[in-house]
Protein backbone atom coordinates (compact mmCIF):
# COMPACT_ATOMS: atom_id res chain seq x y z
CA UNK A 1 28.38 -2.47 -101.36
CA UNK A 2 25.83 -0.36 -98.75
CA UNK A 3 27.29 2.13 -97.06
CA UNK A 4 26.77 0.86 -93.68
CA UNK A 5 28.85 -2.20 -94.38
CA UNK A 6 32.21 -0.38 -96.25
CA UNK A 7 34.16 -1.10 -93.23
CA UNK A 8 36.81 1.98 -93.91
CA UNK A 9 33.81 4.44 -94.01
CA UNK A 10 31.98 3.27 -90.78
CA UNK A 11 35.37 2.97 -88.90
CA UNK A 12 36.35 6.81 -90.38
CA UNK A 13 32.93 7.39 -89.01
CA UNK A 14 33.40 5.93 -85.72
CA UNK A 15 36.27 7.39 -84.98
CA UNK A 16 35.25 10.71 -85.52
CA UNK A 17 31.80 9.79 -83.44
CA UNK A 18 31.49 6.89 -81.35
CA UNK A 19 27.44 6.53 -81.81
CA UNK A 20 27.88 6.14 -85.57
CA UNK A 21 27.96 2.63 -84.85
CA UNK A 22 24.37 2.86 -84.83
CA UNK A 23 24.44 3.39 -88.18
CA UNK A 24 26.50 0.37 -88.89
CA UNK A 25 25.93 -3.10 -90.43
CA UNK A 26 24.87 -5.75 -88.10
CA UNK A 27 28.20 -7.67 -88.90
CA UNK A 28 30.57 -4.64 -88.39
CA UNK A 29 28.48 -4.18 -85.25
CA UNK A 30 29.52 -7.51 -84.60
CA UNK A 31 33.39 -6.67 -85.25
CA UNK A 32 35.38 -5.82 -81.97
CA UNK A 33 37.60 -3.61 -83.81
CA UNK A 34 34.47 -1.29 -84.55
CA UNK A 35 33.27 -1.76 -81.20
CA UNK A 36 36.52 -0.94 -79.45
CA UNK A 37 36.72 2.10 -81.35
CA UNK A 38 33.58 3.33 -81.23
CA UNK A 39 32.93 3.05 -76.92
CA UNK A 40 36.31 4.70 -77.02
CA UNK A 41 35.08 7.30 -78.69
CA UNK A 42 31.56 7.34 -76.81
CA UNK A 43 31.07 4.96 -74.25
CA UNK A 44 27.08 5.04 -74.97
CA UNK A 45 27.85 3.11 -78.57
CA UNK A 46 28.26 0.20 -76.18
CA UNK A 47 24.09 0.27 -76.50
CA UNK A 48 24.61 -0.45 -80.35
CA UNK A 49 27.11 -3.57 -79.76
CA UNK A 50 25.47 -7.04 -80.37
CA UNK A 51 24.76 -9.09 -77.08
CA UNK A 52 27.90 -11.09 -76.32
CA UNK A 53 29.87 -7.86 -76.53
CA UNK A 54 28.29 -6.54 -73.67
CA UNK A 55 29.46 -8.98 -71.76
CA UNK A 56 33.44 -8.73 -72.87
CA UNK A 57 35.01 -6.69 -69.94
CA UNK A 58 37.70 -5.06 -71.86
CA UNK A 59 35.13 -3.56 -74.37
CA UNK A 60 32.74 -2.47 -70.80
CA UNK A 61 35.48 -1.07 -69.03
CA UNK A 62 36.80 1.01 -72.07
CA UNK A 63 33.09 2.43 -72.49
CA UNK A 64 32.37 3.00 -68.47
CA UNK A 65 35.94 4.86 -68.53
CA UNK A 66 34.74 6.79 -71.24
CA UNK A 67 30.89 7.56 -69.44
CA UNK A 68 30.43 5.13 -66.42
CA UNK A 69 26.97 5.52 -67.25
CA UNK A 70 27.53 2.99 -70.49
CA UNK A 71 27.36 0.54 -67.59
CA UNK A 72 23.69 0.27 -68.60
CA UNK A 73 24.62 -1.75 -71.57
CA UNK A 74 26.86 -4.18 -70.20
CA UNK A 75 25.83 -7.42 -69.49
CA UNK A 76 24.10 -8.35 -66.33
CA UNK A 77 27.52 -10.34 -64.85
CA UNK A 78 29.55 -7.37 -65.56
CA UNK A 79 27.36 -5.50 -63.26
CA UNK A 80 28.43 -7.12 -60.41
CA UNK A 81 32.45 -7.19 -61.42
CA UNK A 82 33.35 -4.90 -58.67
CA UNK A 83 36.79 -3.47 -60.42
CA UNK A 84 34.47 -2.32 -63.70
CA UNK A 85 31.85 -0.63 -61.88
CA UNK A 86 34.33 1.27 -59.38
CA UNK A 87 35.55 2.47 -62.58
CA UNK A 88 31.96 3.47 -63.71
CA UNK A 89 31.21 5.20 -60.82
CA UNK A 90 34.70 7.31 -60.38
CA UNK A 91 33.61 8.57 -63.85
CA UNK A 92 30.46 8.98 -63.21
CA UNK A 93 28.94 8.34 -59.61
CA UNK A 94 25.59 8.28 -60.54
CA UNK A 95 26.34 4.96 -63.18
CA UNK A 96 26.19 3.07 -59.33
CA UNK A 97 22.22 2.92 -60.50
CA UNK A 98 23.19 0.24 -62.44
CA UNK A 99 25.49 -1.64 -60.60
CA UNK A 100 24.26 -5.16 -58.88
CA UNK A 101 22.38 -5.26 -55.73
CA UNK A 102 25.61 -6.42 -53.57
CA UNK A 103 27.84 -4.08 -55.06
CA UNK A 104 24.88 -1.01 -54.17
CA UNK A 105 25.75 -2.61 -50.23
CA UNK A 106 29.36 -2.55 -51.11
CA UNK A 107 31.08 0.89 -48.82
CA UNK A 108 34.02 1.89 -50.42
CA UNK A 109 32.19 1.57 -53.57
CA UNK A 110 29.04 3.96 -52.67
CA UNK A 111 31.73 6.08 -50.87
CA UNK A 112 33.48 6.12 -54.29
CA UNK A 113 30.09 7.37 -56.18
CA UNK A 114 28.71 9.89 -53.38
CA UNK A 115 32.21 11.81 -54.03
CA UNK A 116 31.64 11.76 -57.74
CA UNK A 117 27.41 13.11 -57.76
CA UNK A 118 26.13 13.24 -54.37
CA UNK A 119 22.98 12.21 -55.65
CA UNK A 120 23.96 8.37 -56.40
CA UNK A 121 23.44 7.65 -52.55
CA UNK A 122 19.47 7.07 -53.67
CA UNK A 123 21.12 3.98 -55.31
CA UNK A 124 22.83 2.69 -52.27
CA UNK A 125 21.74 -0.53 -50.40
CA UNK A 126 19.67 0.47 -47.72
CA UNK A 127 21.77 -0.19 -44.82
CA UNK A 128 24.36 2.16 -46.36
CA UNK A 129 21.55 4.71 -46.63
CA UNK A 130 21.92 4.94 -42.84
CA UNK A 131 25.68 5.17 -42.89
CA UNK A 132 26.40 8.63 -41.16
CA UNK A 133 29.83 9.22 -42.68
CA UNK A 134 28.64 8.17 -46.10
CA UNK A 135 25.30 10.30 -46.01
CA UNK A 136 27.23 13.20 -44.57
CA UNK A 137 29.78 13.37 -47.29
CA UNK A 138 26.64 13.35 -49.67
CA UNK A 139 24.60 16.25 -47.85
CA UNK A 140 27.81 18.23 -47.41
CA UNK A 141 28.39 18.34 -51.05
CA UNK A 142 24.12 18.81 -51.84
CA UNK A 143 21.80 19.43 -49.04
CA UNK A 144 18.93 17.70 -51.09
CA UNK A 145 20.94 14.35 -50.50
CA UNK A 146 19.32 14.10 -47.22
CA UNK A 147 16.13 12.87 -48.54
CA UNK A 148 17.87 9.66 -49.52
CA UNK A 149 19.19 9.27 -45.65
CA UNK A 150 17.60 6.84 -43.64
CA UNK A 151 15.03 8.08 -41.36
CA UNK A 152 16.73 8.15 -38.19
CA UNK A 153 19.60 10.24 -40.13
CA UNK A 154 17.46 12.71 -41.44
CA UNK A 155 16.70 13.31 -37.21
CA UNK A 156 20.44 13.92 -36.40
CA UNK A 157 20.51 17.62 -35.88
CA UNK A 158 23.93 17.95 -36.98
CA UNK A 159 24.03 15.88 -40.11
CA UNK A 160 20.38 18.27 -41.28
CA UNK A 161 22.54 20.87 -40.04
CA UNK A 162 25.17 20.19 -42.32
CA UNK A 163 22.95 19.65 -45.48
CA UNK A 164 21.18 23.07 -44.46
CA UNK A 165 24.00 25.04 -44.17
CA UNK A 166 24.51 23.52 -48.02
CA UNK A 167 21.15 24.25 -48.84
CA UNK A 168 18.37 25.64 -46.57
CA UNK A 169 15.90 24.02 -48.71
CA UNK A 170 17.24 20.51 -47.06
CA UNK A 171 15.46 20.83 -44.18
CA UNK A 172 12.09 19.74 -45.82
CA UNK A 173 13.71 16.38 -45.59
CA UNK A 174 14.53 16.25 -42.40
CA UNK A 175 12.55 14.71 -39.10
CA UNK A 176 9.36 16.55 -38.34
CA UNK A 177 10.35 16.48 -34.93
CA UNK A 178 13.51 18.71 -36.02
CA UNK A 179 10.56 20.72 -38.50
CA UNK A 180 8.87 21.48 -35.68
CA UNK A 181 11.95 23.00 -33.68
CA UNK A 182 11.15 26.92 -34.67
CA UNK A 183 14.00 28.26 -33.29
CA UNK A 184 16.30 25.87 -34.10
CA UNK A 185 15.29 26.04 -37.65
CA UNK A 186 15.54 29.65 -37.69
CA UNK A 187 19.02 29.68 -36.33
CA UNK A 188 20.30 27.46 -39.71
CA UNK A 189 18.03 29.35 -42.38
CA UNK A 190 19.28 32.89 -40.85
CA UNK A 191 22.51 33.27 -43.05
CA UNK A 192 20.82 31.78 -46.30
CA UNK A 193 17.86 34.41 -45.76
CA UNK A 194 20.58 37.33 -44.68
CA UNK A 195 22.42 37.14 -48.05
């Protein structure tokens, strides 16, 4: 018998790492068991699964609990099951990337990733993109999130005041019209510049 088919040694070796599913038969790929285990173990062997696997929610959501960003692997309708991919994103914010269109438009959601990486808001629908509450809980936690606020947010002084006072650096993404405000500008980059 090969190796990669002794189902006691590839489930030993799953257990102790999840990607040694890789390394695995095409029919024990194929077994649920070994899946199960292994996306428990490392939601990223979700990648090694066969096809229709990808699309069983139980075997997603135990891999996206694991690393939301496994959420790459499952299938395309799984993507848009709202209850999986808040549980992808509360792991791992930035797994919203790979979430469907309407669930990228979906608040509570975006909210959801923003508070987990700051930087998933460049995945957000665009009208969320303009969301001041959303964009400010971004920029408060990482100045550079500004650059993925819509253009009329990047011109309210106090939201690029905000992000600056997180990072100075920020205000390269804000308005030029609030570039071009010297003193104003000066005012915010005074304490990063006086430490």
């Amino acid at each position: 018998m090969e190796v990669s088919g002794d189902r006691e040694l590839v489930l030993a070796a799953v257990h102790r790492k999840g990607s040694a599913l890789g390394h695995a038969s095409e029919e024990l790929r194929g077994d649920r068991q070994f899946v199960l285990a292994a996306v428990k173990r490392n939601g990223d062997a979700l990648g090694y699964a066969r096809q229709e696997q990808r699309g069983d929610r139980e075997l997603v959501l135990a891999a996206v609990k694991r690393n939301g960003s496994a959420l790459v692997h499952a299938s395309e309708e799984l993507r848009g099951d709202r209850g999986l991919v808040l549980a992808a994103v509360k792991q791992d914010g930035y797994a919203l990337e790979h979430a469907s269109e309407e669930l990228r438009g979906d608040r509570e959601l975006v909210l959801a990733a923003v508070k987990r990486n700051e930087c998933a808001l460049q995945h957000a629908s665009e009208e969320l993109c303009g969301d001041r509450e959303l964009v400010l809980a971004a920029v408060s936690r990482n100045g550079y999130a500004l650059e993925h606020g819509s253009e009329e947010l990047r011109g309210d002084r106090e939201l690029v005041l905000a992000a600056v006072k997180q990072n100075g650096y920020a205000l390269g993404h804000a308005s030029e019209e609030l570039r071009g405000d010297r003193e104003r500008c000066w005012h915010w980059l005074r304490p990063h510049y006086s430490q």
